[in-house]
PDB file of N, CA and C in Angstrom:
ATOM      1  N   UNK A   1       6.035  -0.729  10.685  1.00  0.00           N
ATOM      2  CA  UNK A   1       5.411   0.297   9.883  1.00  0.00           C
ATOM      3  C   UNK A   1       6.446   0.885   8.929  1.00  0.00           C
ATOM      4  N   UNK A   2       6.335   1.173   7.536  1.00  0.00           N
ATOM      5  CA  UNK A   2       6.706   1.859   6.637  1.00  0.00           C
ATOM      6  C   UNK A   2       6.637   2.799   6.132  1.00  0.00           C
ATOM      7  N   UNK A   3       7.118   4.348   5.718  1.00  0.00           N
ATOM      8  CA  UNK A   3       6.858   5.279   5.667  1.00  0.00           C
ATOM      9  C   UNK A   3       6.752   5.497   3.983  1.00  0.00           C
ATOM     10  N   UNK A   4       6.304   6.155   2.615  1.00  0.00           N
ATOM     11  CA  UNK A   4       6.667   5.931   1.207  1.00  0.00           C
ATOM     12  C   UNK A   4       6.164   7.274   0.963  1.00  0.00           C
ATOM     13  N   UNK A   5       7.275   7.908   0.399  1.00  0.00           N
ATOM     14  CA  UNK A   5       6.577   9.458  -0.061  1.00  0.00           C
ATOM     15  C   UNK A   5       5.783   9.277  -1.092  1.00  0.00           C
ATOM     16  N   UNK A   6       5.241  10.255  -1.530  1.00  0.00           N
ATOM     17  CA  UNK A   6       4.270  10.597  -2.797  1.00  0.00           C
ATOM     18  C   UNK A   6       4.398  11.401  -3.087  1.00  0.00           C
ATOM     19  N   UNK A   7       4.061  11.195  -4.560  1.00  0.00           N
ATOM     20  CA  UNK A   7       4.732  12.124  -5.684  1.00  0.00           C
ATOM     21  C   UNK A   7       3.664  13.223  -5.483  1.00  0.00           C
ATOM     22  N   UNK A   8       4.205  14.729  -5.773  1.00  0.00           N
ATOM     23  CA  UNK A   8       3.398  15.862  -5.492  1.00  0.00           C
ATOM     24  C   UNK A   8       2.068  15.680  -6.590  1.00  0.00           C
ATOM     25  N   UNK A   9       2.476  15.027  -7.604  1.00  0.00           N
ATOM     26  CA  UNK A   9       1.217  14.922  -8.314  1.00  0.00           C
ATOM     27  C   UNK A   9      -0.389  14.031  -8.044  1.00  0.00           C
ATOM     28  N   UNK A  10       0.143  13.766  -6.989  1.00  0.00           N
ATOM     29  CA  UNK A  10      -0.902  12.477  -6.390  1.00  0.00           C
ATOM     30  C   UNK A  10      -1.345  13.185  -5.367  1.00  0.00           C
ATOM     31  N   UNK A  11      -2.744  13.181  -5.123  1.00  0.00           N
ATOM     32  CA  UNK A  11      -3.559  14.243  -3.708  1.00  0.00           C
ATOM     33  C   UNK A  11      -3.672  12.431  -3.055  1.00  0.00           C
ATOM     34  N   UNK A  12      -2.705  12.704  -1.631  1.00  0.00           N
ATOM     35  CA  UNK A  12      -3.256  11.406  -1.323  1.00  0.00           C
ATOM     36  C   UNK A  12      -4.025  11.546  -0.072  1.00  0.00           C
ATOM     37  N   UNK A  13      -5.134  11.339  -0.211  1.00  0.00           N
ATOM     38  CA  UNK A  13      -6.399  10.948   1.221  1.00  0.00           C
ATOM     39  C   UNK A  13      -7.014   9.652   1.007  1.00  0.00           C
ATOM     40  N   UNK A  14      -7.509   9.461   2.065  1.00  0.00           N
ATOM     41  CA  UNK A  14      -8.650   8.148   2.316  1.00  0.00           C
ATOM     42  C   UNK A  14      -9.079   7.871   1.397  1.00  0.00           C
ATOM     43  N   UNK A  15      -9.752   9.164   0.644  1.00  0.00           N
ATOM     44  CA  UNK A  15     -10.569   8.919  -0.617  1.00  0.00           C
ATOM     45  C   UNK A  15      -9.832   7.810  -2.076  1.00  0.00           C
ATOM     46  N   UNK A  16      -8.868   8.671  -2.162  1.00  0.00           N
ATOM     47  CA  UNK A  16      -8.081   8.124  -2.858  1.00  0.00           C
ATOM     48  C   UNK A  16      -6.754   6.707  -2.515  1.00  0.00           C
ATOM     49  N   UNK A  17      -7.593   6.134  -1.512  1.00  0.00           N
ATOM     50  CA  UNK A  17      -6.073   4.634  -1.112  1.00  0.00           C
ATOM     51  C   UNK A  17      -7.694   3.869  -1.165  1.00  0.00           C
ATOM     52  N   UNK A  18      -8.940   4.779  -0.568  1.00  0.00           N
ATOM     53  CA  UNK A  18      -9.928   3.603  -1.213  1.00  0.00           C
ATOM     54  C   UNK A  18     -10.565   2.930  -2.503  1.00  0.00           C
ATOM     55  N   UNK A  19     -10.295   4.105  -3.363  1.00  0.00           N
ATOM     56  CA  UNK A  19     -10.850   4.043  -4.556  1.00  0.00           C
ATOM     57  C   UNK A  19      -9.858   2.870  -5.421  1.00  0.00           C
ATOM     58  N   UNK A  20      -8.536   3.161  -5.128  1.00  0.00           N
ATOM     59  CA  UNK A  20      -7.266   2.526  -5.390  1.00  0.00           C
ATOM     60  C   UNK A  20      -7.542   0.946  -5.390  1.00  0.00           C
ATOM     61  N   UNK A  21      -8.213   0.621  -3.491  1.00  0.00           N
ATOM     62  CA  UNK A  21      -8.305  -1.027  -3.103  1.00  0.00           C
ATOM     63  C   UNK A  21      -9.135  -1.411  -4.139  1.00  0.00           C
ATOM     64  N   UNK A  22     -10.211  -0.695  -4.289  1.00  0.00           N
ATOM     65  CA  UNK A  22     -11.245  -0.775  -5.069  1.00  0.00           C
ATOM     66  C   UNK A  22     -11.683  -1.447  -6.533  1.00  0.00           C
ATOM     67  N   UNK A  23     -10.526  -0.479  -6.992  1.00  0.00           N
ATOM     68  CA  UNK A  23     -10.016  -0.775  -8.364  1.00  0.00           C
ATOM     69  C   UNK A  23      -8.687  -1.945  -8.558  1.00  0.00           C
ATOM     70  N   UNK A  24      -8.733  -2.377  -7.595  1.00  0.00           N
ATOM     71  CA  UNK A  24      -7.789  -3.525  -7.504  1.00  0.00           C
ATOM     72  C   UNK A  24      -8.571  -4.943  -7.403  1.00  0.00           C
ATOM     73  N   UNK A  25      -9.849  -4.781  -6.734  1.00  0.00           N
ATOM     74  CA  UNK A  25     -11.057  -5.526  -6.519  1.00  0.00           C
ATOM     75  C   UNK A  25     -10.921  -6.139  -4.761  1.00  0.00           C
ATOM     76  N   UNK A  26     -10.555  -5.422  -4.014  1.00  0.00           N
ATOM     77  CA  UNK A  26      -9.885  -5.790  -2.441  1.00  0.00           C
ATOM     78  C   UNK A  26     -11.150  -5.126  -2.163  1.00  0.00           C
ATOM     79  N   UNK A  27     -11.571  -5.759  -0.930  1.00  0.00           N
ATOM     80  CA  UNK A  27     -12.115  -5.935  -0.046  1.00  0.00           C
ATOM     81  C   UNK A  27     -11.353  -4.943   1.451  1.00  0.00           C
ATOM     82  N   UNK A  28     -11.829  -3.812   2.006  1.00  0.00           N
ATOM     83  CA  UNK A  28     -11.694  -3.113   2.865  1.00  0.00           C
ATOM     84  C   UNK A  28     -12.574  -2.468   3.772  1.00  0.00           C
ATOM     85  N   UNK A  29     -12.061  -2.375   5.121  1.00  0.00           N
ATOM     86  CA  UNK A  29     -13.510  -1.671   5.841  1.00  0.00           C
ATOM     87  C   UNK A  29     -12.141  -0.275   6.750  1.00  0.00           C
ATOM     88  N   UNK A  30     -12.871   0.078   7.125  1.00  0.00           N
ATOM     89  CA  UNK A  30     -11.997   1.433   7.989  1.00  0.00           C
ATOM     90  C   UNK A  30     -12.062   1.840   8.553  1.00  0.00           C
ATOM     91  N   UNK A  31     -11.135   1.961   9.899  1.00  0.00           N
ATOM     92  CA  UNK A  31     -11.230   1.872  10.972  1.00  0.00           C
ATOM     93  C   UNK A  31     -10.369   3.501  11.449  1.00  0.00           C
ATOM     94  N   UNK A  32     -11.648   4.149  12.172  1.00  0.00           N
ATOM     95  CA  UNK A  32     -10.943   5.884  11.664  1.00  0.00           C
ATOM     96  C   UNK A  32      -9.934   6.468  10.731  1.00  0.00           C
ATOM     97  N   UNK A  33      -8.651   6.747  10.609  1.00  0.00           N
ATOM     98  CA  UNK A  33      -8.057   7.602   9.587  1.00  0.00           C
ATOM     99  C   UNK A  33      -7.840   6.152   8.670  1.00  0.00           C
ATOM    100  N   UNK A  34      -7.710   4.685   9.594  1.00  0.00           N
ATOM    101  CA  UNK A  34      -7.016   3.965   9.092  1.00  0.00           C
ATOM    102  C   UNK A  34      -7.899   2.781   7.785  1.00  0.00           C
ATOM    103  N   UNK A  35      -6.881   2.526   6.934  1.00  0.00           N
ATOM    104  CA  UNK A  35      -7.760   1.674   5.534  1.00  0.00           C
ATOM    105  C   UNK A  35      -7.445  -0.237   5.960  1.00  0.00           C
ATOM    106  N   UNK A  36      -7.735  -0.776   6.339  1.00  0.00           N
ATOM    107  CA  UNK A  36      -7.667  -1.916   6.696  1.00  0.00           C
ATOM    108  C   UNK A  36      -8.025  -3.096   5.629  1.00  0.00           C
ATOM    109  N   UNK A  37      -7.076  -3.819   4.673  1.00  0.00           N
ATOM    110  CA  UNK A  37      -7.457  -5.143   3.930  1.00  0.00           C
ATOM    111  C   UNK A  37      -6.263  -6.311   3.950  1.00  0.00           C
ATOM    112  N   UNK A  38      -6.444  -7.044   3.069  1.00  0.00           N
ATOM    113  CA  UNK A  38      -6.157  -8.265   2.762  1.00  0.00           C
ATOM    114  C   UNK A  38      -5.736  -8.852   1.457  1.00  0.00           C
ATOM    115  N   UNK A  39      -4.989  -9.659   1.420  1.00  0.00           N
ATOM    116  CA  UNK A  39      -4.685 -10.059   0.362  1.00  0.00           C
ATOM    117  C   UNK A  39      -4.177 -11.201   0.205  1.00  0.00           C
ATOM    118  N   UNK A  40      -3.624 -12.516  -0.395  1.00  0.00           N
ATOM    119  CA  UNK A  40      -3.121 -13.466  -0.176  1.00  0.00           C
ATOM    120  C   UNK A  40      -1.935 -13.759  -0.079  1.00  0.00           C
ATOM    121  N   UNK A  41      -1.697 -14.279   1.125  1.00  0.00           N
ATOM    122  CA  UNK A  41      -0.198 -13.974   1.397  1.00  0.00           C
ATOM    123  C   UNK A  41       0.121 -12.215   2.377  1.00  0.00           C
ATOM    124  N   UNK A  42      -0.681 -11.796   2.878  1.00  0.00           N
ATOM    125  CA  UNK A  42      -0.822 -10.895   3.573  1.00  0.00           C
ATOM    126  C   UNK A  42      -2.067 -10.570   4.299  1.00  0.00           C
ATOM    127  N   UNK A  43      -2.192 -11.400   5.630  1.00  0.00           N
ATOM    128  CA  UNK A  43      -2.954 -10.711   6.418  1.00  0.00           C
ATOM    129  C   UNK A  43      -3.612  -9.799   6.525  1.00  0.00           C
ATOM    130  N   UNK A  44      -3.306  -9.028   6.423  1.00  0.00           N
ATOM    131  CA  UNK A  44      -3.378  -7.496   6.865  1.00  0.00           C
ATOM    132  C   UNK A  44      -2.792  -6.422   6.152  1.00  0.00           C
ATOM    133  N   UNK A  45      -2.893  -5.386   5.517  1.00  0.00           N
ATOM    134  CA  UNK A  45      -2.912  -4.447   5.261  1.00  0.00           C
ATOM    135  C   UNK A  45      -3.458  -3.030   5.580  1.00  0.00           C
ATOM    136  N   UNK A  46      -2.405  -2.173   6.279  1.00  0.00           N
ATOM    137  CA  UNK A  46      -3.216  -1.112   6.869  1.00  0.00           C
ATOM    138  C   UNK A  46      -2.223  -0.040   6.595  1.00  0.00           C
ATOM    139  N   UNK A  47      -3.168   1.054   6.132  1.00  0.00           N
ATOM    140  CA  UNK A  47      -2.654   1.931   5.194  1.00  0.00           C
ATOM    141  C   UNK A  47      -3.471   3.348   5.689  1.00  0.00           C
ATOM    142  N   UNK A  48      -2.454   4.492   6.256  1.00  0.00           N
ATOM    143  CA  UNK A  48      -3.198   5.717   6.246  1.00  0.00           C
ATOM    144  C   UNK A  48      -2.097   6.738   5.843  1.00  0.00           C
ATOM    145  N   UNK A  49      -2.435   7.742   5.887  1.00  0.00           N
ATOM    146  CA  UNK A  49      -2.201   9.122   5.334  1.00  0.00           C
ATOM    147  C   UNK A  49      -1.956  10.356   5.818  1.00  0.00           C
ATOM    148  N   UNK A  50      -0.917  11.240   6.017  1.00  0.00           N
ATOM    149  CA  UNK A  50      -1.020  12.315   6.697  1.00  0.00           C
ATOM    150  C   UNK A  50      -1.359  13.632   5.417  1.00  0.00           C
ATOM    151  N   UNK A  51      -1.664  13.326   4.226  1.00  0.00           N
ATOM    152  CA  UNK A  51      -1.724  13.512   3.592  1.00  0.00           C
ATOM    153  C   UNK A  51      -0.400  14.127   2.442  1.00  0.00           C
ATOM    154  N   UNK A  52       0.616  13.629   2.904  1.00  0.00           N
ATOM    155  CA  UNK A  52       2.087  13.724   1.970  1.00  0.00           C
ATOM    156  C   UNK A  52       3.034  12.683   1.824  1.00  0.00           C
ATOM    157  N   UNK A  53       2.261  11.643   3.223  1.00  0.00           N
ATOM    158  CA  UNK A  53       3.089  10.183   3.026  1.00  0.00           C
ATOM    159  C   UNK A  53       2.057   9.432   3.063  1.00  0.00           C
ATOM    160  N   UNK A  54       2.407   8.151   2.486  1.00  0.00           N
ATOM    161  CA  UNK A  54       1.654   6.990   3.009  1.00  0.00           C
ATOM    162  C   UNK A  54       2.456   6.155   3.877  1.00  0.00           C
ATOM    163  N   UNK A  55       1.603   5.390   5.007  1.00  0.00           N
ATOM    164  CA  UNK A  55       1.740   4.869   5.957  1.00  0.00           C
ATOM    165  C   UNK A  55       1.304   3.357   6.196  1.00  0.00           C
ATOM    166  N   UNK A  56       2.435   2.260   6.053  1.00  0.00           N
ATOM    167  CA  UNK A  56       1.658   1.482   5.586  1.00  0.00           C
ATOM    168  C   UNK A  56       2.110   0.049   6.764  1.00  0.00           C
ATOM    169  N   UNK A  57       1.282  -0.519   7.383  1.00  0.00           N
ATOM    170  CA  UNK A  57       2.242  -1.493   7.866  1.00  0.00           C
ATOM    171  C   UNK A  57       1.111  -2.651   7.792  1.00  0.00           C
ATOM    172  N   UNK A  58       2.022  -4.272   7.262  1.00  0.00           N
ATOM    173  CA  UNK A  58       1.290  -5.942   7.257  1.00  0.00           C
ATOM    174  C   UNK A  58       1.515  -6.443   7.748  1.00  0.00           C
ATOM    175  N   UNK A  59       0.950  -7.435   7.286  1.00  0.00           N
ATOM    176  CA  UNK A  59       1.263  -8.675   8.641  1.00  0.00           C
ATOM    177  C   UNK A  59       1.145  -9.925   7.564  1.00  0.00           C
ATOM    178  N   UNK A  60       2.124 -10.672   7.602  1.00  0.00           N
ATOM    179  CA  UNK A  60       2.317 -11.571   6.060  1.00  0.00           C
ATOM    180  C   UNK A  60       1.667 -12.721   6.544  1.00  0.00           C
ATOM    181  N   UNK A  61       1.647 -13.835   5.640  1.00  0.00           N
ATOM    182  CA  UNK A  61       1.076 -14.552   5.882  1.00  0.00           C
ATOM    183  C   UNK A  61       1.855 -16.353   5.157  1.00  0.00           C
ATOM    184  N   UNK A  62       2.391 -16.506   6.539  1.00  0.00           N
ATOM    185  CA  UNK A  62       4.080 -17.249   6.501  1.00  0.00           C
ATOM    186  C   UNK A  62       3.221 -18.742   5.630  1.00  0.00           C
ATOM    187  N   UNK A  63       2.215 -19.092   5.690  1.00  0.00           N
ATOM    188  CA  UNK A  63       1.745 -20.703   5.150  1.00  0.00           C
ATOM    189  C   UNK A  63       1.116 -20.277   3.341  1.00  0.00           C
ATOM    190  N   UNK A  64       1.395 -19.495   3.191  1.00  0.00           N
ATOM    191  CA  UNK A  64       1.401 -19.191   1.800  1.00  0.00           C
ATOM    192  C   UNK A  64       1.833 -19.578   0.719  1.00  0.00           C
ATOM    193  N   UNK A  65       1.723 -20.113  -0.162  1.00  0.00           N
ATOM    194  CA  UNK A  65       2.331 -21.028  -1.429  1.00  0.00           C
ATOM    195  C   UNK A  65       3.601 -20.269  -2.762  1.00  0.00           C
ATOM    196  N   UNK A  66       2.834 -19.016  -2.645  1.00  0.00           N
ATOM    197  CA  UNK A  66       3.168 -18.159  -3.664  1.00  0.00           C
ATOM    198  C   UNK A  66       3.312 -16.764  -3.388  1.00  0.00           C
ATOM    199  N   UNK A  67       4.444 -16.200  -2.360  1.00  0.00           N
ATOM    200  CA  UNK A  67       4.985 -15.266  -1.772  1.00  0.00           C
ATOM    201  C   UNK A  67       5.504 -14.469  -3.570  1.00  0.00           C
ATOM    202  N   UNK A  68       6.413 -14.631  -4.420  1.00  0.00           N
ATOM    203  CA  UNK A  68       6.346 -14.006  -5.557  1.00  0.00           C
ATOM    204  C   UNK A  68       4.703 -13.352  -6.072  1.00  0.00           C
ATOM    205  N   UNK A  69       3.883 -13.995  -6.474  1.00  0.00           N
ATOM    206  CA  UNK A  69       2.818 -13.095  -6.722  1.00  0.00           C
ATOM    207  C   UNK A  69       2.734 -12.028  -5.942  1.00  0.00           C
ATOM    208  N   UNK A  70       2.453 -12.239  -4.409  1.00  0.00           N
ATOM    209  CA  UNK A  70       1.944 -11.230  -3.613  1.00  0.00           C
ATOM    210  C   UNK A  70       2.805 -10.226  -3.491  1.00  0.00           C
ATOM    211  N   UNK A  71       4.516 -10.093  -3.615  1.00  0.00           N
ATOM    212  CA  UNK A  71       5.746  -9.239  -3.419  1.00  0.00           C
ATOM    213  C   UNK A  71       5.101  -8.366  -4.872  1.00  0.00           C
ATOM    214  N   UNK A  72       4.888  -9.027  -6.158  1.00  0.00           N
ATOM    215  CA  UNK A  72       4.310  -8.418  -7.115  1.00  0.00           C
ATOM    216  C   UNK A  72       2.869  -7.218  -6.745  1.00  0.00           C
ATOM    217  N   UNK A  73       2.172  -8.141  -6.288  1.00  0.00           N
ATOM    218  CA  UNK A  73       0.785  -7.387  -6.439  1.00  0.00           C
ATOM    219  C   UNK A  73       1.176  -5.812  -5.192  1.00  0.00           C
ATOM    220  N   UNK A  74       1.991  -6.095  -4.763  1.00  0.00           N
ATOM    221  CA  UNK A  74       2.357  -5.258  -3.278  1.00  0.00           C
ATOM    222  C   UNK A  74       2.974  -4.032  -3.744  1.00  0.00           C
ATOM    223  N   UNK A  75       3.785  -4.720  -4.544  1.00  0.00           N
ATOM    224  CA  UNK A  75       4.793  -3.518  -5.314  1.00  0.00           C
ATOM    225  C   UNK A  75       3.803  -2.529  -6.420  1.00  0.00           C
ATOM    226  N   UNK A  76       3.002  -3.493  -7.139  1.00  0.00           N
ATOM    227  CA  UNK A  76       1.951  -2.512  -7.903  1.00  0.00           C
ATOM    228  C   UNK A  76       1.188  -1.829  -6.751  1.00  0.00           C
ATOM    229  N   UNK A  77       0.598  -2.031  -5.853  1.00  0.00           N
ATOM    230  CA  UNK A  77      -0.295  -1.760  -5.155  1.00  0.00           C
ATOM    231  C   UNK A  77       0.461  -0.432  -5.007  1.00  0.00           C
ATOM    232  N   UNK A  78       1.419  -0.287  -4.247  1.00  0.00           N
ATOM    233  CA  UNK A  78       1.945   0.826  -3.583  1.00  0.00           C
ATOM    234  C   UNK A  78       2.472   2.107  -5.127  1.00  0.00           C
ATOM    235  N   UNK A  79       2.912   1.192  -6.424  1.00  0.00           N
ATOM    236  CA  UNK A  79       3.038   1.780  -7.175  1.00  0.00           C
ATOM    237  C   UNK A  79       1.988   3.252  -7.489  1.00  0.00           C
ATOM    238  N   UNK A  80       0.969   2.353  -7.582  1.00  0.00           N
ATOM    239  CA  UNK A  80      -0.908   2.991  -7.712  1.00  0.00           C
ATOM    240  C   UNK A  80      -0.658   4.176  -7.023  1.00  0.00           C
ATOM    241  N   UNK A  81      -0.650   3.706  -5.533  1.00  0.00           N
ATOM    242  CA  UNK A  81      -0.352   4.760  -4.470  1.00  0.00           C
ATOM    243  C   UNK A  81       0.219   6.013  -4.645  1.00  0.00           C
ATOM    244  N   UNK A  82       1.564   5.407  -4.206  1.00  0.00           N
ATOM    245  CA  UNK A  82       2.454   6.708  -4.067  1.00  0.00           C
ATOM    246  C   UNK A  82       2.833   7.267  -5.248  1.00  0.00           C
ATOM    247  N   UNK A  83       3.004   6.812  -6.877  1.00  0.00           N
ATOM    248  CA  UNK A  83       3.675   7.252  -7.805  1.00  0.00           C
ATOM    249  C   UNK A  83       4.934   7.149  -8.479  1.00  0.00           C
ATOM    250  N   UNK A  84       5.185   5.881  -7.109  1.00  0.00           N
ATOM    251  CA  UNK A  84       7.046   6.069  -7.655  1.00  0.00           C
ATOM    252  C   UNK A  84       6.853   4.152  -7.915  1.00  0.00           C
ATOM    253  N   UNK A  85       8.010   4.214  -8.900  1.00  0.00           N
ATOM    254  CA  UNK A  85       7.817   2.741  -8.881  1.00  0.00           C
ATOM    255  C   UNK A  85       9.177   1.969  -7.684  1.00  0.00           C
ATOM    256  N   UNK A  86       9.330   0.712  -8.036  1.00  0.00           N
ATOM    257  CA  UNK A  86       9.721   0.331  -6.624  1.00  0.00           C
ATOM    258  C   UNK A  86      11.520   0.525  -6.852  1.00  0.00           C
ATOM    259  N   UNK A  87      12.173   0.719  -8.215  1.00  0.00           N
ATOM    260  CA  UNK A  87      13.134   0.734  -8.305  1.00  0.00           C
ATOM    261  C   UNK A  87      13.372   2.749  -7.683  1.00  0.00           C
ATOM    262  N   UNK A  88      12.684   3.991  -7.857  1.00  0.00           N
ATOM    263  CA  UNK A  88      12.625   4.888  -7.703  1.00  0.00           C
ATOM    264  C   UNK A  88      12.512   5.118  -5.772  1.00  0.00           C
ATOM    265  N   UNK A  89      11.503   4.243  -5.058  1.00  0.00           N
ATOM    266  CA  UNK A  89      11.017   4.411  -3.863  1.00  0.00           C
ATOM    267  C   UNK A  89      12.867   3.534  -3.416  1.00  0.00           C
ATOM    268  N   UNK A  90      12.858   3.193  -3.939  1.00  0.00           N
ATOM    269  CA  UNK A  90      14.522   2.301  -3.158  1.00  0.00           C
ATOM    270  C   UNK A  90      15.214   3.276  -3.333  1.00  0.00           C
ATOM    271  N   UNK A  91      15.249   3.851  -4.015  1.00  0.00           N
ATOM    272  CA  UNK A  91      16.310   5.082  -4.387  1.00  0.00           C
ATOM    273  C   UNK A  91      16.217   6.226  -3.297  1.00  0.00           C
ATOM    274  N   UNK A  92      14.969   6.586  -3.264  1.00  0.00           N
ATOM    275  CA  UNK A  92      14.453   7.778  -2.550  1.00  0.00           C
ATOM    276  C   UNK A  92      14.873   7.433  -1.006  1.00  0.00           C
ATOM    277  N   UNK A  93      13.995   6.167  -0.655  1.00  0.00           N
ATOM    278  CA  UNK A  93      14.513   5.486   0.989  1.00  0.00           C
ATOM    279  C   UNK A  93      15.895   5.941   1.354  1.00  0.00           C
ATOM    280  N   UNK A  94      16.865   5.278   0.144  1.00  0.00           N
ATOM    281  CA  UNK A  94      18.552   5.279   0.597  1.00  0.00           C
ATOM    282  C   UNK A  94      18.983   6.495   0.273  1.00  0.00           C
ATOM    283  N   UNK A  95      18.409   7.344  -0.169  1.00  0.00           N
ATOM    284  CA  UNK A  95      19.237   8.780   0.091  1.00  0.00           C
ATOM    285  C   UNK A  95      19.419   9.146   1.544  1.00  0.00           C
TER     286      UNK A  95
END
């Protein structure tokens, strides 16, 4: 599991990590607090909220052809999310 702050400008709830999959065109169902999808090259995706972090942990998917796309689509994905991009969230982690 992974922990990724969010930027104060982002209200993050359910509402908003679904609307997000949504607009990505993913496929999700939800399983109490938690957002549960998929993607290629990732199993699993499960994503919830205490409402100041996101919470995110996968499960990859090792017979995959094209691990670059999905490191891409992952990094936007979470971009969407939290607000920070991935060179900023590396920054923030290693403080």
């Amino acid at each position: 599991m992974r922990t990724y702050p969010v930027k104060k400008t982002i209200k993050i709830n359910e509402t908003y990590v679904m609307e997000t999959l949504k607009s990505r065109n993913l496929e999700f169902q939800q399983e109490g607090n938690h957002i549960i999808s998929s993607y290629p090259g990732l199993k699993k995706i499960e994503l919830w909220t205490d409402g100041k972090k996101l919470y995110v942990e996968t499960e990859t998917d090792t017979q995959y052809s094209n691990p670059g796309e999905t490191i891409k689509f992952f990094n936007n994905l979470l971009e969407a999310l939290t607000g920070y991009t991935t060179k900023e969230r590396k920054k923030l982690i290693s403080k």
